[in-house]
N, C-alpha and C. Protein backbone atom coordinates (compact mmCIF):
# COMPACT_ATOMS: atom_id res chain seq x y z
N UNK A 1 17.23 -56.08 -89.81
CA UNK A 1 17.94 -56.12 -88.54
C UNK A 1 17.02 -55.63 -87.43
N UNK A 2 17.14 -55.93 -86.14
CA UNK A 2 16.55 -55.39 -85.31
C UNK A 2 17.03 -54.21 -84.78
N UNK A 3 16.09 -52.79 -83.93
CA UNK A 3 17.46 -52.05 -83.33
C UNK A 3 18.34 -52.03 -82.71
N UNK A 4 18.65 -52.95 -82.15
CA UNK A 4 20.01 -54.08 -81.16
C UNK A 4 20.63 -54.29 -82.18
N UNK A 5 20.68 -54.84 -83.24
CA UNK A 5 22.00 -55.03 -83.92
C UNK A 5 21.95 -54.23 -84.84
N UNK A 6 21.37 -53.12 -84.94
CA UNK A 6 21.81 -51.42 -85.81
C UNK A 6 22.54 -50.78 -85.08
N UNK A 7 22.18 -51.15 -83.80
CA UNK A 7 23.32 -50.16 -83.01
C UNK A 7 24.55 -50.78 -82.61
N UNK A 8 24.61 -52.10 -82.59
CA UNK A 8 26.10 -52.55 -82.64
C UNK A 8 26.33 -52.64 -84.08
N UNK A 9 25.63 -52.94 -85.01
CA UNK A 9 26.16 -52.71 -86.53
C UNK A 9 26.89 -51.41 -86.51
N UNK A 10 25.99 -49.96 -86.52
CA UNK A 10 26.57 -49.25 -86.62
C UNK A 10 27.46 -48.46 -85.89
N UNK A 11 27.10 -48.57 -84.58
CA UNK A 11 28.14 -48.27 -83.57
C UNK A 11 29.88 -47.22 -84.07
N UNK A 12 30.43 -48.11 -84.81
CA UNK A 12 31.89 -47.27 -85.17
C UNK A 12 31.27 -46.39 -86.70
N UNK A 13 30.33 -46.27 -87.05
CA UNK A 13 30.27 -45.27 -87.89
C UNK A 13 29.70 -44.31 -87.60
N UNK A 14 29.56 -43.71 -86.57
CA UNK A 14 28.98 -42.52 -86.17
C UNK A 14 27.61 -42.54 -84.70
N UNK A 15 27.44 -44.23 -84.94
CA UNK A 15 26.00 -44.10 -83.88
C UNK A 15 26.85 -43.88 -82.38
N UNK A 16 27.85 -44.57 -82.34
CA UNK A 16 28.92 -44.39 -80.61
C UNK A 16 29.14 -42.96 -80.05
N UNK A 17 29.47 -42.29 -81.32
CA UNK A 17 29.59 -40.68 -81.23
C UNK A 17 28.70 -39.74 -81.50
N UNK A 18 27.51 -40.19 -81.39
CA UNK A 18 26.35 -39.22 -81.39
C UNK A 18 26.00 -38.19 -80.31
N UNK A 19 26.16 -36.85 -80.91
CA UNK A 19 26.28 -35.92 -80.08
C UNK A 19 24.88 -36.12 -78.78
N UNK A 20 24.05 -36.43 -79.43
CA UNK A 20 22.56 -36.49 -78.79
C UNK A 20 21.92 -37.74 -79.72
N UNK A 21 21.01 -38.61 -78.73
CA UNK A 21 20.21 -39.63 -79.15
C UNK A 21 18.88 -39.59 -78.79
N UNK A 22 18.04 -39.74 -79.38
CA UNK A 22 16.62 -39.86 -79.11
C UNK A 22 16.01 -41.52 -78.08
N UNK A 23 15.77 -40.67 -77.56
CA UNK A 23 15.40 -42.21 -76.47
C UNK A 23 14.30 -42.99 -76.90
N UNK A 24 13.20 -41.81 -77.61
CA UNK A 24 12.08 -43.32 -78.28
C UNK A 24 12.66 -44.19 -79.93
N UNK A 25 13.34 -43.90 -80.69
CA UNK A 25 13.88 -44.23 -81.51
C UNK A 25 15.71 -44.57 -81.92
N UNK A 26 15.75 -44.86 -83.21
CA UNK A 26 17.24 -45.17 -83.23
C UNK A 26 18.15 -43.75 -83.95
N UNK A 27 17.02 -42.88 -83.92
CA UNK A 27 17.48 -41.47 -83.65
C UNK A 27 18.75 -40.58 -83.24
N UNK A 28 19.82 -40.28 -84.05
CA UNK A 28 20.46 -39.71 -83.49
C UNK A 28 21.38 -38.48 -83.95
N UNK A 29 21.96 -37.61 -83.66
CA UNK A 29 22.63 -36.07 -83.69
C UNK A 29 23.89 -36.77 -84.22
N UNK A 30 25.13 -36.45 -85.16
CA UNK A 30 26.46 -36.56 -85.45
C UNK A 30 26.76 -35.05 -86.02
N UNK A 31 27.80 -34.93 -84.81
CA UNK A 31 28.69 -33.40 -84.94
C UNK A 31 29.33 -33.84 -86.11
N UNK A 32 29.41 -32.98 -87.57
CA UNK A 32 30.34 -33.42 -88.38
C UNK A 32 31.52 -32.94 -88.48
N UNK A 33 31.43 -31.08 -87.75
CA UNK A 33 32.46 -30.73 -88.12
C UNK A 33 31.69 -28.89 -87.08
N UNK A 34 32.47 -28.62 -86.38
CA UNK A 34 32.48 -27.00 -85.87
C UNK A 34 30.42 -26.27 -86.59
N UNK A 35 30.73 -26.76 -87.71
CA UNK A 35 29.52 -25.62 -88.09
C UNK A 35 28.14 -26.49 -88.67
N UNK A 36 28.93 -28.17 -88.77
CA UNK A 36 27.64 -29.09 -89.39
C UNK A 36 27.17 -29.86 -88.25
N UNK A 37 25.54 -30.25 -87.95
CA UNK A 37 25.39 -31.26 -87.99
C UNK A 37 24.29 -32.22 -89.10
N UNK A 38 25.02 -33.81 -88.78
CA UNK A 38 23.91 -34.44 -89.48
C UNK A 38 22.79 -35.00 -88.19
N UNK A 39 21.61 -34.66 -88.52
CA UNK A 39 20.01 -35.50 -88.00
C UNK A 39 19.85 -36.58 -88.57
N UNK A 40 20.18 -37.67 -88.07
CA UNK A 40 20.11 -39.07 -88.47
C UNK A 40 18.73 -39.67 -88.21
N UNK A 41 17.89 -39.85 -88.70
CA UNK A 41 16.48 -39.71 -88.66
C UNK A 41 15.92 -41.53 -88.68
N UNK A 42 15.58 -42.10 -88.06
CA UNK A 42 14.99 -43.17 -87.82
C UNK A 42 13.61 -43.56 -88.52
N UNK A 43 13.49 -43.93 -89.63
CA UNK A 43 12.25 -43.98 -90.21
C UNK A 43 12.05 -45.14 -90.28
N UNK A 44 12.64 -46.25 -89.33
CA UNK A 44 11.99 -47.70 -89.48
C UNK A 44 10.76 -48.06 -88.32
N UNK A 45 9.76 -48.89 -89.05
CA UNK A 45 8.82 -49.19 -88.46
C UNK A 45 8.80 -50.57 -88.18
N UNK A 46 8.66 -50.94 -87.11
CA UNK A 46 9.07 -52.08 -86.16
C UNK A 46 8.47 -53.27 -85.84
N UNK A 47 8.11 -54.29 -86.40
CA UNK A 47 7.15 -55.51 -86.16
C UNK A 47 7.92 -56.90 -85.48
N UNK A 48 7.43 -57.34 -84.19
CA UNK A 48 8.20 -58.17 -84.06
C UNK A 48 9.46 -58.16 -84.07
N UNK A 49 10.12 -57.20 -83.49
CA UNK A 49 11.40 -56.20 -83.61
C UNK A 49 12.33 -56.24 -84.40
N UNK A 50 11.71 -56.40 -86.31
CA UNK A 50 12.57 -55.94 -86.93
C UNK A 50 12.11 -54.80 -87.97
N UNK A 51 12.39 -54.89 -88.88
CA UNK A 51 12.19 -53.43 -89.45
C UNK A 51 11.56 -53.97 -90.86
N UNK A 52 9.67 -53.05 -90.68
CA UNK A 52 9.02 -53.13 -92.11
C UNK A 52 9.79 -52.94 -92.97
N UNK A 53 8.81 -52.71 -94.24
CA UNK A 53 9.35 -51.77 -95.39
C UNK A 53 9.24 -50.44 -95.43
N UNK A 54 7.89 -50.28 -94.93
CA UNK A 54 7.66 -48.85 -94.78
C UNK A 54 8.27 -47.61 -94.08
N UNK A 55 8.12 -46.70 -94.03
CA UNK A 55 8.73 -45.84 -93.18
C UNK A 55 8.02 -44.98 -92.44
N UNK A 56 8.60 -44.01 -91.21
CA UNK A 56 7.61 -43.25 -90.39
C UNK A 56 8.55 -43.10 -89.48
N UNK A 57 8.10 -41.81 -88.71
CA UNK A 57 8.73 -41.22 -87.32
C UNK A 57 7.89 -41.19 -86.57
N UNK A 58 8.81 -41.46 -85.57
CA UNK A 58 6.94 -42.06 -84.11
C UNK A 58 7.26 -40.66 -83.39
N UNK A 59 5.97 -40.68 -83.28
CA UNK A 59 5.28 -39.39 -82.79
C UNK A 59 6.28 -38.67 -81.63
N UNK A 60 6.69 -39.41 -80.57
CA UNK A 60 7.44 -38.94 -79.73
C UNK A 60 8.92 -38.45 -80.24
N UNK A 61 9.11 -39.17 -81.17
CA UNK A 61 10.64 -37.91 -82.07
C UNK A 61 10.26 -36.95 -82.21
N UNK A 62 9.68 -36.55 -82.84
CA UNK A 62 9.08 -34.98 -83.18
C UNK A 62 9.67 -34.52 -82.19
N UNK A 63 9.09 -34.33 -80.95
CA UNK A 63 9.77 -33.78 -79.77
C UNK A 63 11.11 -33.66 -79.49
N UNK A 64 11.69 -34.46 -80.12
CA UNK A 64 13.42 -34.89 -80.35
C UNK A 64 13.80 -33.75 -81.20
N UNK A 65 12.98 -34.00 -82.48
CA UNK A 65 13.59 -32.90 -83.66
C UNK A 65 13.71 -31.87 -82.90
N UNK A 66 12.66 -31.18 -83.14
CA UNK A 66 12.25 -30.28 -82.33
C UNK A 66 13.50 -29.38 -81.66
N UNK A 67 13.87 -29.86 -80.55
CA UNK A 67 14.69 -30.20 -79.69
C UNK A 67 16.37 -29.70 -80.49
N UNK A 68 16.45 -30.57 -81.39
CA UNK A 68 18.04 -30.71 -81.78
C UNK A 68 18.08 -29.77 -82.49
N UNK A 69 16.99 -29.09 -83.20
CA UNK A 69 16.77 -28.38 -84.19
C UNK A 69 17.02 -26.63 -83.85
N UNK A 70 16.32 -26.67 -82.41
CA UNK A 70 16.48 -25.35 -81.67
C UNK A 70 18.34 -25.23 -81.32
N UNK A 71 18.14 -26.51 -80.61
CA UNK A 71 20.32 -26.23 -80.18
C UNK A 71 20.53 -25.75 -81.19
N UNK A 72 20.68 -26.82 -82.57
CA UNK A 72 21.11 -25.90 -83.97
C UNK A 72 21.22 -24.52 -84.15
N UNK A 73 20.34 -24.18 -84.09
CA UNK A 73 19.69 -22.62 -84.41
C UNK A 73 20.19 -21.95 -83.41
N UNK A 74 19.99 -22.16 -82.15
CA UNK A 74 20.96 -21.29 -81.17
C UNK A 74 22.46 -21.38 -81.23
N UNK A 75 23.30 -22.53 -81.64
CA UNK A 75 24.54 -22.15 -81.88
C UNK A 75 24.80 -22.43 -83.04
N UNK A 76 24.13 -21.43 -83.85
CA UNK A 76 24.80 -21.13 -85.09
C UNK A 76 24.90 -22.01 -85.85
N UNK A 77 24.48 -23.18 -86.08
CA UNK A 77 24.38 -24.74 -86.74
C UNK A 77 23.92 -24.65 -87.79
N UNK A 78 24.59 -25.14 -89.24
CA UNK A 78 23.65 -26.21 -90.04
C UNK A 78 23.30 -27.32 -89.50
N UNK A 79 22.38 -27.77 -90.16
CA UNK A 79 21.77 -29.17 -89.92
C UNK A 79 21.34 -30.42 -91.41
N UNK A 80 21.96 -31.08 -91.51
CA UNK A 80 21.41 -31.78 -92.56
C UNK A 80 20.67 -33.28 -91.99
N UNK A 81 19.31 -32.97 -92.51
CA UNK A 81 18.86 -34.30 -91.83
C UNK A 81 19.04 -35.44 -93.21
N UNK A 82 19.42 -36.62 -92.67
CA UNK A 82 19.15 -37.97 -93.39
C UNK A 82 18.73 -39.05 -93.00
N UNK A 83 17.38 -39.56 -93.60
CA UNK A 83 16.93 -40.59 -93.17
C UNK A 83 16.86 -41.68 -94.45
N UNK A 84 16.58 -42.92 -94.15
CA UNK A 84 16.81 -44.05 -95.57
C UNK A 84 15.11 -43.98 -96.05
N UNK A 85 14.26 -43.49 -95.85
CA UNK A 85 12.67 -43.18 -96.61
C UNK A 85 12.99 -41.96 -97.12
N UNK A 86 12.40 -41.96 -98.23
CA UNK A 86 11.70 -40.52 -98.82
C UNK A 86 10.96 -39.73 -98.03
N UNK A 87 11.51 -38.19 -98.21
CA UNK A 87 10.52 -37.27 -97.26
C UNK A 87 9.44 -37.02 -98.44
N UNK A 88 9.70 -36.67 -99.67
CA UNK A 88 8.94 -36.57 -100.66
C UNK A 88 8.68 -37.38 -101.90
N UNK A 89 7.66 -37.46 -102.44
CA UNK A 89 6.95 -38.32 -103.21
C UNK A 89 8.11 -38.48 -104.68
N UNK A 90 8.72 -39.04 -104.43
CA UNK A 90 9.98 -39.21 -104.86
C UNK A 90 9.53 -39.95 -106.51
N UNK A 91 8.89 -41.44 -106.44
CA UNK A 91 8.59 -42.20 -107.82
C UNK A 91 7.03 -41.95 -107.36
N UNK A 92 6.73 -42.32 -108.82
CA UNK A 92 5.32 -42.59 -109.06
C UNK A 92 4.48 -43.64 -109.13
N UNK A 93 6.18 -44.40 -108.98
CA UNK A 93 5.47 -46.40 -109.35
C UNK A 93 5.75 -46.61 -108.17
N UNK A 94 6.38 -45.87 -107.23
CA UNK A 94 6.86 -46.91 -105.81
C UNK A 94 6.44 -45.70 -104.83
N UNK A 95 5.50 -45.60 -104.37
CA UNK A 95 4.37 -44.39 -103.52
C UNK A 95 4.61 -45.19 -101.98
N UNK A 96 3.95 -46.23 -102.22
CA UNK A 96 3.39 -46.87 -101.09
C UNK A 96 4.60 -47.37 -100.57
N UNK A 97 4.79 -46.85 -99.16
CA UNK A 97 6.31 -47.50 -98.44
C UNK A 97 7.44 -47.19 -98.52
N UNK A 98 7.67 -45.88 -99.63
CA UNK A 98 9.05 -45.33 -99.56
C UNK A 98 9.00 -43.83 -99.11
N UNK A 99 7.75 -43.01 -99.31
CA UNK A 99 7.52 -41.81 -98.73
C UNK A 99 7.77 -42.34 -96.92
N UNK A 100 7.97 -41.85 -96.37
CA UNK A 100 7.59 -41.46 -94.62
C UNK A 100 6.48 -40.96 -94.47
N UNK A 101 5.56 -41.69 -94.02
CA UNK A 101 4.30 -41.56 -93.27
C UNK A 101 4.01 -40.39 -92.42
N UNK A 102 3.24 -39.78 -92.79
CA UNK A 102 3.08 -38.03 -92.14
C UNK A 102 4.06 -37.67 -92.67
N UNK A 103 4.61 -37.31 -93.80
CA UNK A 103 5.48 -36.89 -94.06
C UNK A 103 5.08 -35.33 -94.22
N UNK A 104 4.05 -34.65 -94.42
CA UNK A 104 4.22 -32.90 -94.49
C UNK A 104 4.68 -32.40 -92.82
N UNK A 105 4.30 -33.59 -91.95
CA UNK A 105 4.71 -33.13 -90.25
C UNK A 105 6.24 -32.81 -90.45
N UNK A 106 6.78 -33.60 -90.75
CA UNK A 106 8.52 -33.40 -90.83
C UNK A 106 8.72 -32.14 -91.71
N UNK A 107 8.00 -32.21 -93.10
CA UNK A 107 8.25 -30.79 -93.77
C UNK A 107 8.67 -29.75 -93.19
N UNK A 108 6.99 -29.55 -92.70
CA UNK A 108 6.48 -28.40 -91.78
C UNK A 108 7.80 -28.33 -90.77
N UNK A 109 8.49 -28.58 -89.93
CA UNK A 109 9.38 -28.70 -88.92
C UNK A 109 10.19 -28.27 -89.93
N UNK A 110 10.54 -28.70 -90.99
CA UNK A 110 11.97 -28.43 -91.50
C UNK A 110 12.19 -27.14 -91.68
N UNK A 111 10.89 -26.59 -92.65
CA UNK A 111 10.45 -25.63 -92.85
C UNK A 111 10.18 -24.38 -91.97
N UNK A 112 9.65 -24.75 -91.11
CA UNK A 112 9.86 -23.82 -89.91
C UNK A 112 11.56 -23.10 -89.42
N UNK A 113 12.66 -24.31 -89.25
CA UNK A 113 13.56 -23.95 -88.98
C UNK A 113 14.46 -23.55 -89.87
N UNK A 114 14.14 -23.28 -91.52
CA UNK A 114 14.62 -23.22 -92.49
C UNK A 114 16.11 -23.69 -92.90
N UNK A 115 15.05 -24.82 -93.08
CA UNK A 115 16.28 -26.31 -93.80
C UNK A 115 15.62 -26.97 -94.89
N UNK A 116 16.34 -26.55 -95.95
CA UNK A 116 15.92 -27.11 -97.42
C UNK A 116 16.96 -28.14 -97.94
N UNK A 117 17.07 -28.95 -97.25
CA UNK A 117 18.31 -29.88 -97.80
C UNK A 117 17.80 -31.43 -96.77
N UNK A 118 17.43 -32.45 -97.54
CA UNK A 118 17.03 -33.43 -96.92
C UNK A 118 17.74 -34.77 -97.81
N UNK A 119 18.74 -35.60 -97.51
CA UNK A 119 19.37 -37.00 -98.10
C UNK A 119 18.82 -38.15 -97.25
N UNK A 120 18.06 -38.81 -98.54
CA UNK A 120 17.62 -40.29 -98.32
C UNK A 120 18.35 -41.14 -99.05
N UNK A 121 17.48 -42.49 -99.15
CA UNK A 121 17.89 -43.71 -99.86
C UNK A 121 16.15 -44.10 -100.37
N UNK A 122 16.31 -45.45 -100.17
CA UNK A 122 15.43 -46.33 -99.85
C UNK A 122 14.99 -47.15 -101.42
N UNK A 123 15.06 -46.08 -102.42
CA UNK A 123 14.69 -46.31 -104.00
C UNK A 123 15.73 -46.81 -104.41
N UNK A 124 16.64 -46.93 -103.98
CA UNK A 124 18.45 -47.50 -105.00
C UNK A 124 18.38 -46.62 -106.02
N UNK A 125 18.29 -45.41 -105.94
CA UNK A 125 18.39 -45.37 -107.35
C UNK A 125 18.77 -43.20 -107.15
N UNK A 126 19.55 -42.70 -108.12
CA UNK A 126 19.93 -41.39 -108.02
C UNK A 126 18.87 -40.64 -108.25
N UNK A 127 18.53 -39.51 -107.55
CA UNK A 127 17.43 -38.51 -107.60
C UNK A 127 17.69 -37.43 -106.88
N UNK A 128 17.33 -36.15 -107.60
CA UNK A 128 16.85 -34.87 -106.72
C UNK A 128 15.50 -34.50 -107.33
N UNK A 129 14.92 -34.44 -106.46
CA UNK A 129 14.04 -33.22 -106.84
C UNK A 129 13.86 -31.96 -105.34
N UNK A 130 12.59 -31.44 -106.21
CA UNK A 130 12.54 -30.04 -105.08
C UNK A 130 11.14 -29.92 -105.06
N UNK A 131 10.83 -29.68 -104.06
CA UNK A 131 9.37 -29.63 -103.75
C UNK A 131 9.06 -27.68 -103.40
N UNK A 132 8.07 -27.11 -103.74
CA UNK A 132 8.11 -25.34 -103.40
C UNK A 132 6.70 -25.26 -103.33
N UNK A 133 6.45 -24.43 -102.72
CA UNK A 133 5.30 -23.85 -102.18
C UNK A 133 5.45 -23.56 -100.50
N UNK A 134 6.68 -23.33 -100.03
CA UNK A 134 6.96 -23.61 -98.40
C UNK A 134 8.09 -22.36 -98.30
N UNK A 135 8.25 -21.94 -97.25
CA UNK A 135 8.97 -20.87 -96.71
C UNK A 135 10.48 -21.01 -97.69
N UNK A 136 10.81 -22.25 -97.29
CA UNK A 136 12.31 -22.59 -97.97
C UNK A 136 11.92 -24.10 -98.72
N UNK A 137 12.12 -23.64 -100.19
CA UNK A 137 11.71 -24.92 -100.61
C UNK A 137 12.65 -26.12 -100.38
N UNK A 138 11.82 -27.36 -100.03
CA UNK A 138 12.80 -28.90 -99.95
C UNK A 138 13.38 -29.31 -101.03
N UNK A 139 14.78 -29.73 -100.84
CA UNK A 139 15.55 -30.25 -101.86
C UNK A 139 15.79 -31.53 -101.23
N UNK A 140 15.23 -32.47 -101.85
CA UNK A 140 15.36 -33.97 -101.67
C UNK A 140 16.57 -34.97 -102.81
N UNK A 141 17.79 -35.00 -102.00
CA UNK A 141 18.60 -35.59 -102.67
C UNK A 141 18.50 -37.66 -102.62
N UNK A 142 18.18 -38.34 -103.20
CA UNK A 142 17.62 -39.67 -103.03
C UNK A 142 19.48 -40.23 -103.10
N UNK A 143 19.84 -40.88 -102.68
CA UNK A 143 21.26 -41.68 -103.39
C UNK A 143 20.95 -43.18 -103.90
N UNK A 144 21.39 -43.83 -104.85
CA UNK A 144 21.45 -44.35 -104.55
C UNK A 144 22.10 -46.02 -103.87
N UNK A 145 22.15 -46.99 -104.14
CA UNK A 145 22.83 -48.26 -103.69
C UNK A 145 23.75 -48.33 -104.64
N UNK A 146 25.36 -48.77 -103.31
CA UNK A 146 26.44 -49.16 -104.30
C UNK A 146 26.09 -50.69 -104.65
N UNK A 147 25.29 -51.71 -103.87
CA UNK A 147 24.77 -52.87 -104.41
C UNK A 147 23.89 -52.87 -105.89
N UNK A 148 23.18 -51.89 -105.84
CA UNK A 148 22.64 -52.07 -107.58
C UNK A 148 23.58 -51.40 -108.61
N UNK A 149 23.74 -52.11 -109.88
CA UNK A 149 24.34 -52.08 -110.97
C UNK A 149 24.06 -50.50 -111.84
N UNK A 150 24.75 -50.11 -112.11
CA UNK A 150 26.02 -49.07 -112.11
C UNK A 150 26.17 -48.40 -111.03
N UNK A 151 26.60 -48.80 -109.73
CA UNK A 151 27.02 -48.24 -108.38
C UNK A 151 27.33 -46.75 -108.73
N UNK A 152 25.68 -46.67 -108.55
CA UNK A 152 25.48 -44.84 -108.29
C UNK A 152 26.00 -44.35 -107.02
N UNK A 153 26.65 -43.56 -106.68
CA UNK A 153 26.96 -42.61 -105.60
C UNK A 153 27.06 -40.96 -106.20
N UNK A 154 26.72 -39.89 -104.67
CA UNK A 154 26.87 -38.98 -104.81
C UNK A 154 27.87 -38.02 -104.16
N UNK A 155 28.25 -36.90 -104.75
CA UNK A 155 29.14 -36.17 -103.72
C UNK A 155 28.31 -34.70 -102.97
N UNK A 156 28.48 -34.78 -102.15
CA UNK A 156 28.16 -33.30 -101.75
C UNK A 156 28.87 -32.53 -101.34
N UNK A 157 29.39 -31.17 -101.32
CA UNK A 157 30.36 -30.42 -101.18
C UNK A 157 29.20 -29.39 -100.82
N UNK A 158 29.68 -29.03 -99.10
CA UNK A 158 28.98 -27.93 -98.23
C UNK A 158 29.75 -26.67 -98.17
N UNK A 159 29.67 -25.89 -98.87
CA UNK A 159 29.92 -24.58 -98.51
C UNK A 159 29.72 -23.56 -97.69
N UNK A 160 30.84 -22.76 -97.42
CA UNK A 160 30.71 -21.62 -95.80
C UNK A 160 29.55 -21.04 -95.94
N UNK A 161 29.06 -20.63 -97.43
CA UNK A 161 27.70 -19.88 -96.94
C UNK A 161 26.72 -20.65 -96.96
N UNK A 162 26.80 -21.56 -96.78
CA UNK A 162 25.33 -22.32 -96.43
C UNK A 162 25.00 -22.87 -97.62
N UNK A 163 25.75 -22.81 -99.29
CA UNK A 163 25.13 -23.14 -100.06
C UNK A 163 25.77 -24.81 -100.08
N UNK A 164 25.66 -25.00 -101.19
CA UNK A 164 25.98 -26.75 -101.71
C UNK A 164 25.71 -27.38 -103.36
N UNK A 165 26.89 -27.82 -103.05
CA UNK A 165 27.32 -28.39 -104.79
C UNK A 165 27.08 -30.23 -104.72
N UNK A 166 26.30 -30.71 -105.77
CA UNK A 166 26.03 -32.15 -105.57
C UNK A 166 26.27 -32.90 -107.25
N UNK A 167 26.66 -33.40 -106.95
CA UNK A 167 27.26 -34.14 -108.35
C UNK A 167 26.90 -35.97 -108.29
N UNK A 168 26.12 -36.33 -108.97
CA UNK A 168 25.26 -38.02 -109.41
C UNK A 168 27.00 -38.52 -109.99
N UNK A 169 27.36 -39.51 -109.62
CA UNK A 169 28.75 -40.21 -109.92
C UNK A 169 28.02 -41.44 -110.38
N UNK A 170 29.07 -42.15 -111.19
CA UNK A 170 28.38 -43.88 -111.75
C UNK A 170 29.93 -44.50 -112.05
């Protein structure tokens, strides 16, 4: 799709009501609830205005994160970011094009504001892992597609103290 028809695609699922939008990307903030938000993270890369395979955040988001990340933190916010690329080296057979490009830049940011909870896609397929060696280690929850066969989905259940319960469904 191009980003013209992601944003009328998605429009009634959350892109219309985005608390805050990033002006260089399809970037955007959804209040979920008093104490959540989700960081809807734009990792498509753009040719001829539709969308590679690969993934990446253009340089001028950063400044965005950045940004949404501090509001967070000043009023008292979780934040769960989700983007459809891998922040972390997720398979071993599928490297090329499903990680996010610069991906320790986003770490580093996450890490800084201590947020260990990151939901992608992009692999079809169910995964966590955890990456450590960082202030707050990353927990990379992958979901995956109700289009591939045994329509994997996940649940997540956010708790008041900040923790979280995740359960692989089939």
């Amino acid at each position: 799709t191009s980003p013209e028809q992601f944003e009328e695609i998605y429009g009634e699922f959350g892109y219309d009501e985005a608390a805050s939008r990033d002006e260089n990307s399809l970037s955007y903030v959804y209040q979920l609830d008093e104490n959540i938000r989700i960081l809807m993270l734009d990792t498509c890369q753009y040719k001829d205005g539709y969308a590679k395979v690969g993934g990446a955040i253009m340089t001028e988001t950063y400044d965005w994160i950045e940004e949404q990340l501090e509001d967070a933190w000043n009023n008292d916010m979780y934040v769960i970011p989700v983007a459809h690329h891998n922040l972390l080296d997720e398979s071993e057979v599928y490297v090329a094009d499903c990680t996010i490009e610069h991906s320790r830049q986003l770490i580093d940011i996450l890490d800084g504001w201590e947020i260990s909870l990151f939901l992608s896609g992009h692999l079809h397929v169910q995964h966590m892992m955890e990456e450590e060696g960082f202030t707050y280690p990353i927990r990379e929850i992958v979901t995956g597609s109700l289009t591939t066969p045994r329509c994997h989905y996940g649940i997540l259940t956010y708790q008041d103290n900040e923790n979280y319960d995740y359960q692989a469904k089939q």
